[in-house]
PDB file of N, CA and C in Angstrom:
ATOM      1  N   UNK A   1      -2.253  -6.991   6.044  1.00  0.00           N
ATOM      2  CA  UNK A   1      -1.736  -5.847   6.762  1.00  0.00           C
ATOM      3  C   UNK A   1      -2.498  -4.615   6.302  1.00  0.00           C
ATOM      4  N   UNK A   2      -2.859  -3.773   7.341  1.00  0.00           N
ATOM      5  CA  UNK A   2      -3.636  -2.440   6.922  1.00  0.00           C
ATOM      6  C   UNK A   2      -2.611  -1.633   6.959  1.00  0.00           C
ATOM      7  N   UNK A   3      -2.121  -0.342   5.912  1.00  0.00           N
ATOM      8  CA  UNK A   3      -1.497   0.442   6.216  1.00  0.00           C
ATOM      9  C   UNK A   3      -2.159   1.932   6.133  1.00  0.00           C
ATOM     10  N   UNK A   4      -2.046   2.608   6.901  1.00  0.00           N
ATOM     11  CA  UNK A   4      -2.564   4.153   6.725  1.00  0.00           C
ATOM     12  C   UNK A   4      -2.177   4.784   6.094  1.00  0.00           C
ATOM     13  N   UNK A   5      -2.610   6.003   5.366  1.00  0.00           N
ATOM     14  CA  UNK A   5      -1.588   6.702   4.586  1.00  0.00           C
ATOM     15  C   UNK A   5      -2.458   7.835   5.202  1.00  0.00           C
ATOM     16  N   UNK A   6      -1.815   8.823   4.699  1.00  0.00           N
ATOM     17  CA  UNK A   6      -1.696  10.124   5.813  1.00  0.00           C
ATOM     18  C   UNK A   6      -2.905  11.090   6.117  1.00  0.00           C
ATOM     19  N   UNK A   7      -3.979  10.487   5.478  1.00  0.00           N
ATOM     20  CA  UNK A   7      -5.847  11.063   5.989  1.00  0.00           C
ATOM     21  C   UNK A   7      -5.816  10.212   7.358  1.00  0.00           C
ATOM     22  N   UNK A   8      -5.497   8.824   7.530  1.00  0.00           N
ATOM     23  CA  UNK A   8      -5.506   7.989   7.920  1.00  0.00           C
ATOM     24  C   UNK A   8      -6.621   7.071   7.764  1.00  0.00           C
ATOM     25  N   UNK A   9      -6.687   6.908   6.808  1.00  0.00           N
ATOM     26  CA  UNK A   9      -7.496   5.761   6.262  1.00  0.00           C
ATOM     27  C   UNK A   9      -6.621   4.746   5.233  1.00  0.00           C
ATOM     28  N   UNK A  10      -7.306   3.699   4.722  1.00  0.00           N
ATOM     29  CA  UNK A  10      -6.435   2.599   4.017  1.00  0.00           C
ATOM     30  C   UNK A  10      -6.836   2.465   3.079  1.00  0.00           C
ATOM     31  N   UNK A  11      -6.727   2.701   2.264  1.00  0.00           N
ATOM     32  CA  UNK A  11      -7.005   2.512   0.592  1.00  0.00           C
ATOM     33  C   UNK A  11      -6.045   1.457  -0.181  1.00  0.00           C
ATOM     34  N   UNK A  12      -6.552   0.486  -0.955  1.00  0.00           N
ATOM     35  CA  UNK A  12      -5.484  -0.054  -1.886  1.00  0.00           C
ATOM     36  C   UNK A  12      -4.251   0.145  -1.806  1.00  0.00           C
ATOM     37  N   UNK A  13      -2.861  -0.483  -1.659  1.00  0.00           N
ATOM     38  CA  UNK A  13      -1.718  -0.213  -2.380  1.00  0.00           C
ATOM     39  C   UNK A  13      -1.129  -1.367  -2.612  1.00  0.00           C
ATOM     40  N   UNK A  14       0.225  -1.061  -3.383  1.00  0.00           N
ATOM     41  CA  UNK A  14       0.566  -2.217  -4.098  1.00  0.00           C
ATOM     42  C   UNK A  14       2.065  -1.551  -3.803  1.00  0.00           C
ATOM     43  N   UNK A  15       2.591  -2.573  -3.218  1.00  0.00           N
ATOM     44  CA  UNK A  15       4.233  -2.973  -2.985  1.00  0.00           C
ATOM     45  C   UNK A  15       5.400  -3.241  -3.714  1.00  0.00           C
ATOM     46  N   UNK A  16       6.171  -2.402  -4.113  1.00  0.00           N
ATOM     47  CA  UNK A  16       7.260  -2.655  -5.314  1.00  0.00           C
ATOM     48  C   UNK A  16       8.378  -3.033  -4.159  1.00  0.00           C
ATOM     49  N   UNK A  17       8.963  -4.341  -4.636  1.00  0.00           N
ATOM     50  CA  UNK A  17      10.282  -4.500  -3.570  1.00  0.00           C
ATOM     51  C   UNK A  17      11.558  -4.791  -5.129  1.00  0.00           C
ATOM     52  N   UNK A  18      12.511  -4.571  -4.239  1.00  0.00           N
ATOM     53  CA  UNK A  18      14.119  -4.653  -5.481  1.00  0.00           C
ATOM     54  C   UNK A  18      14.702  -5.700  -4.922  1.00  0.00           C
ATOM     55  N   UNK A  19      14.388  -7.004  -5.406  1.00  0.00           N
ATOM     56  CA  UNK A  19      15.195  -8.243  -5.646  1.00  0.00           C
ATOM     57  C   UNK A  19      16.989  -8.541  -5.674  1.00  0.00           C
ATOM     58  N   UNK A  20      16.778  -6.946  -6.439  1.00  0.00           N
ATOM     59  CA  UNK A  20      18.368  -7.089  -7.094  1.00  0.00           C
ATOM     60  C   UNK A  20      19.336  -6.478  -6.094  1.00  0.00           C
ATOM     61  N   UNK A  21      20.706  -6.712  -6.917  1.00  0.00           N
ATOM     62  CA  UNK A  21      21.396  -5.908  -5.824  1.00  0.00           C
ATOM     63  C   UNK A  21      22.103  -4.634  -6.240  1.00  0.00           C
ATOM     64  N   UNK A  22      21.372  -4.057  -7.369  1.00  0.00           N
ATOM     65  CA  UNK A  22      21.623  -2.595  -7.451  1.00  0.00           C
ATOM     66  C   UNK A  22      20.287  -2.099  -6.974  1.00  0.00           C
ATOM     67  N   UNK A  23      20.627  -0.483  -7.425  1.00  0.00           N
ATOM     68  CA  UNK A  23      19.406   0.091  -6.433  1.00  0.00           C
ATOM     69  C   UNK A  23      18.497   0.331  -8.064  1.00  0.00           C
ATOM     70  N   UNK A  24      16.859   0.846  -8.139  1.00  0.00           N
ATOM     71  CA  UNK A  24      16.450   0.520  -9.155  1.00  0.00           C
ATOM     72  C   UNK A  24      15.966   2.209  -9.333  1.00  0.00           C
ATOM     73  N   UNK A  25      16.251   2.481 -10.115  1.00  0.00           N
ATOM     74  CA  UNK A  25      15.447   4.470 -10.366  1.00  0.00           C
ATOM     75  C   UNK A  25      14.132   4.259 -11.317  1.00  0.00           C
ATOM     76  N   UNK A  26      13.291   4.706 -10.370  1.00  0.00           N
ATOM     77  CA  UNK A  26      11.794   4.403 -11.054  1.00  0.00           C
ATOM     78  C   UNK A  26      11.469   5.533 -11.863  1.00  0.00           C
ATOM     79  N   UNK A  27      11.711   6.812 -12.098  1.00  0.00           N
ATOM     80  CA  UNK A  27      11.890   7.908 -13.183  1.00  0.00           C
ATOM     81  C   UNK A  27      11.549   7.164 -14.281  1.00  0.00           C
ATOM     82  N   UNK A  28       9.880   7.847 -14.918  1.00  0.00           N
ATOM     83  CA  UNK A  28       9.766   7.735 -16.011  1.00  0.00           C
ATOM     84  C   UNK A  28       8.880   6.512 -16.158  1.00  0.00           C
ATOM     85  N   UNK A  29       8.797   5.272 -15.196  1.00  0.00           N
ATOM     86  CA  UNK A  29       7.988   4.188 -14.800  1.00  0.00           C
ATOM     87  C   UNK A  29       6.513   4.845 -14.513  1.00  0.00           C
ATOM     88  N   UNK A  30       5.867   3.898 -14.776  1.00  0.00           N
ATOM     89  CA  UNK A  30       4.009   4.172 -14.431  1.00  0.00           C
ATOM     90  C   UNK A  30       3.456   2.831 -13.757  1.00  0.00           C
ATOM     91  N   UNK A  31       2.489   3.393 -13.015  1.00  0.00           N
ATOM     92  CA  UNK A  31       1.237   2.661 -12.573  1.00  0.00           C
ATOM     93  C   UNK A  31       0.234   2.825 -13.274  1.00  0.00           C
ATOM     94  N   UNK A  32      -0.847   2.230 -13.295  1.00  0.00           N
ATOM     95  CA  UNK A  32      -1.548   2.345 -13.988  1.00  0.00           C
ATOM     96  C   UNK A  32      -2.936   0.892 -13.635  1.00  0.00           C
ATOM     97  N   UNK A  33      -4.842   1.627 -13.831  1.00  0.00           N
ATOM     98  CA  UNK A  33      -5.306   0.468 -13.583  1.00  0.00           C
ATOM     99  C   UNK A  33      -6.122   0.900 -15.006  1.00  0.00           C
ATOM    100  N   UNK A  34      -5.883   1.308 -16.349  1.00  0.00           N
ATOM    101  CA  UNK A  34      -6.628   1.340 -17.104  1.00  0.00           C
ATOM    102  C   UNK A  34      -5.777   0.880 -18.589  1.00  0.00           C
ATOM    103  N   UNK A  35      -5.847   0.205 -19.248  1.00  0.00           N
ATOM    104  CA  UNK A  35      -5.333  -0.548 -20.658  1.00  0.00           C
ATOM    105  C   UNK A  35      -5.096   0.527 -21.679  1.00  0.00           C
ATOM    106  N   UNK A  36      -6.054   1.801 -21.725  1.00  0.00           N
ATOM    107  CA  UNK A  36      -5.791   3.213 -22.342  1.00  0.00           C
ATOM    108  C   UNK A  36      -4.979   4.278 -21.954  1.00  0.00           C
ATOM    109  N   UNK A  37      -4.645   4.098 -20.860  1.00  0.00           N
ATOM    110  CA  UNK A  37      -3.883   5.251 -20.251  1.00  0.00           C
ATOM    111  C   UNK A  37      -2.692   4.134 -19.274  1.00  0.00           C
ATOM    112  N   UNK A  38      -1.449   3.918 -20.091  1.00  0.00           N
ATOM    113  CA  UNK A  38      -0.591   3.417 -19.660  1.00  0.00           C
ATOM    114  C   UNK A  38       0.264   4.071 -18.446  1.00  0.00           C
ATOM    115  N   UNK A  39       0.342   5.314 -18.840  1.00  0.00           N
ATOM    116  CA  UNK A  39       0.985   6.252 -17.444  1.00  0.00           C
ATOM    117  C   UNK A  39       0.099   7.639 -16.722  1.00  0.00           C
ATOM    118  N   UNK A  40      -0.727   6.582 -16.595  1.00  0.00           N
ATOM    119  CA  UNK A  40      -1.916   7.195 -15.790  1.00  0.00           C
ATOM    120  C   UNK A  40      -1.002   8.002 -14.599  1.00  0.00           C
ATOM    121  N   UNK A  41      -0.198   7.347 -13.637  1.00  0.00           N
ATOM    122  CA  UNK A  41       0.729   7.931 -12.697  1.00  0.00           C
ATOM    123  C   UNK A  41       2.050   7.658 -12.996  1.00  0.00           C
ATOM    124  N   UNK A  42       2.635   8.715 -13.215  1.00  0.00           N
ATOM    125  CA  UNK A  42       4.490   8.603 -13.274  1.00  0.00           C
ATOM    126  C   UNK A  42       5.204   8.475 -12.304  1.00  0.00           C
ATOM    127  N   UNK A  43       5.877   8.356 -11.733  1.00  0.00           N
ATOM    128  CA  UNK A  43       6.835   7.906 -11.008  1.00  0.00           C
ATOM    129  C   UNK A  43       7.859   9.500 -11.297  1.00  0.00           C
ATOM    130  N   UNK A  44       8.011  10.294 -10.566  1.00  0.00           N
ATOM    131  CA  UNK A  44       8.540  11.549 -10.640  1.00  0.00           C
ATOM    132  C   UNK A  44      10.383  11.142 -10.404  1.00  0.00           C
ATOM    133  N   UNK A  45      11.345  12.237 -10.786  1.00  0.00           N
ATOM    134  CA  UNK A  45      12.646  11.967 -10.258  1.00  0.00           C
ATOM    135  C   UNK A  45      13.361  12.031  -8.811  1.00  0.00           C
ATOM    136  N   UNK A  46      13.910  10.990  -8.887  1.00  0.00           N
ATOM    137  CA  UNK A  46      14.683  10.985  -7.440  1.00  0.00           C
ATOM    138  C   UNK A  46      13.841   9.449  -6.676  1.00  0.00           C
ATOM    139  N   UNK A  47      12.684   9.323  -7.426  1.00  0.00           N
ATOM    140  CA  UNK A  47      12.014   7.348  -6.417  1.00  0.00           C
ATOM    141  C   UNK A  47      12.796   6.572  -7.021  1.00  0.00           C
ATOM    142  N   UNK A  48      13.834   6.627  -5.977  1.00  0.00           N
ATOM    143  CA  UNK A  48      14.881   4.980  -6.625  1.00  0.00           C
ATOM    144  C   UNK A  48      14.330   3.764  -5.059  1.00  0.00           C
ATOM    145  N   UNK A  49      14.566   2.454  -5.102  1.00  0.00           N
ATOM    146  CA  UNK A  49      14.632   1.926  -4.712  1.00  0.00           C
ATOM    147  C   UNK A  49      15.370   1.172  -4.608  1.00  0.00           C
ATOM    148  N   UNK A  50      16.089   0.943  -2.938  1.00  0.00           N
ATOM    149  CA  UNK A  50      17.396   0.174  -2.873  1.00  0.00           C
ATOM    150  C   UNK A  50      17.546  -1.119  -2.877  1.00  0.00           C
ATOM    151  N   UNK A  51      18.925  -1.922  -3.257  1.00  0.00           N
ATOM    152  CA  UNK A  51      18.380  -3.472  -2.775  1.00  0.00           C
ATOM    153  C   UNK A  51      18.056  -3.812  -1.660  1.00  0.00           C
ATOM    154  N   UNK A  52      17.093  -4.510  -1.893  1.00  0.00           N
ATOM    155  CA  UNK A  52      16.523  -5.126  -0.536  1.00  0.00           C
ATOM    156  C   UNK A  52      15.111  -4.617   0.159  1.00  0.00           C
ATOM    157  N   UNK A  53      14.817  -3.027  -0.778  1.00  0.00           N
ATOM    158  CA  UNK A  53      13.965  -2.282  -0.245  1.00  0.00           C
ATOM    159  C   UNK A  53      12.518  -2.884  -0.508  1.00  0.00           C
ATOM    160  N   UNK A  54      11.299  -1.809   0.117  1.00  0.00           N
ATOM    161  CA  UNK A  54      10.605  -1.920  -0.530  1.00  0.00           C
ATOM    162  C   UNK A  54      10.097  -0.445  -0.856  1.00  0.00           C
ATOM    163  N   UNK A  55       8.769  -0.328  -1.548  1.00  0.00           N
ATOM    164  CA  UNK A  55       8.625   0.823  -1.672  1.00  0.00           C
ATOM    165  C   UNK A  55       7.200   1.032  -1.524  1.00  0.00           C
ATOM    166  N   UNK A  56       5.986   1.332  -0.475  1.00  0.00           N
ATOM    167  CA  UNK A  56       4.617   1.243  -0.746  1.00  0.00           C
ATOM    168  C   UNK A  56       3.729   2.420  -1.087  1.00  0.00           C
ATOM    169  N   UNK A  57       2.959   1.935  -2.387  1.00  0.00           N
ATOM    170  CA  UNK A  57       2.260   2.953  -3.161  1.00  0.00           C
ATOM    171  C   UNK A  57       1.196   2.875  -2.630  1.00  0.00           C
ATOM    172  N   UNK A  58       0.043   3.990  -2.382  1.00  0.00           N
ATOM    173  CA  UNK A  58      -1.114   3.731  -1.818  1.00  0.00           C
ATOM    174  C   UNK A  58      -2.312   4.537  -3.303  1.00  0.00           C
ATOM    175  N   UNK A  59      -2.927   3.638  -3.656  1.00  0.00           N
ATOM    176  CA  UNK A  59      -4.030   3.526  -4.989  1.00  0.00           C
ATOM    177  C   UNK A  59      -5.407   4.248  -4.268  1.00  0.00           C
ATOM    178  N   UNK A  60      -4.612   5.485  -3.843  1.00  0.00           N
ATOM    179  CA  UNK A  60      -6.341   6.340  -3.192  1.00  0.00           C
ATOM    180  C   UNK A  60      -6.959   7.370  -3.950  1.00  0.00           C
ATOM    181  N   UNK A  61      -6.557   6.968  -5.594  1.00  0.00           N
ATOM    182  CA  UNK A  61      -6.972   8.406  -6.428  1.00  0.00           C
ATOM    183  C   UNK A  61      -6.720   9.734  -5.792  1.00  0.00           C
ATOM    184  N   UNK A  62      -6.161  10.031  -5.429  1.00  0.00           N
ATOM    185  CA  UNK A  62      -5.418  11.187  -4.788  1.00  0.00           C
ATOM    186  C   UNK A  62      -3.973  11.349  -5.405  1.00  0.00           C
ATOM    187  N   UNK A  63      -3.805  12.287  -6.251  1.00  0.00           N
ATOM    188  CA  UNK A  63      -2.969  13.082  -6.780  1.00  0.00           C
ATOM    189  C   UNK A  63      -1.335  13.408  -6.280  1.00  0.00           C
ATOM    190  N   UNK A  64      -0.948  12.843  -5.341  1.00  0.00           N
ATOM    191  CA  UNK A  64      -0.225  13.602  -3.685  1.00  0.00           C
ATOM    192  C   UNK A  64       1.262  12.734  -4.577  1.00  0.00           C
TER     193      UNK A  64
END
């Protein structure tokens, strides 16, 4: 699946879905593609994800 993100082009992303059946608050969680810099990107307050959800991150080195 290609998804756009809002230049409209498609860059990398990677899909967090919640299995469970509470909702999950990502506050304080990181991404990350380097072994030295564990929270290369934080996860700011208020990205919870519900059960059942998903949530898609787009990996375009862009700051946003």
């Amino acid at each position: 699946m290609a998804y756009r993100d809002y230049y409209y082009e498609t860059p990398d992303w990677i899909e967090l879905f919640n299995f469970g059946s509470l909702p999950i608050n990502l506050e304080g969680w990181a991404l990350t593609d380097s072994a030295g810099n564990l929270d290369k990107w934080l996860f700011g307050a208020g990205v919870t994800i519900a059960p059942g959800q998903r949530l898609v991150v787009f990996a375009s080195e862009r700051d946003e």
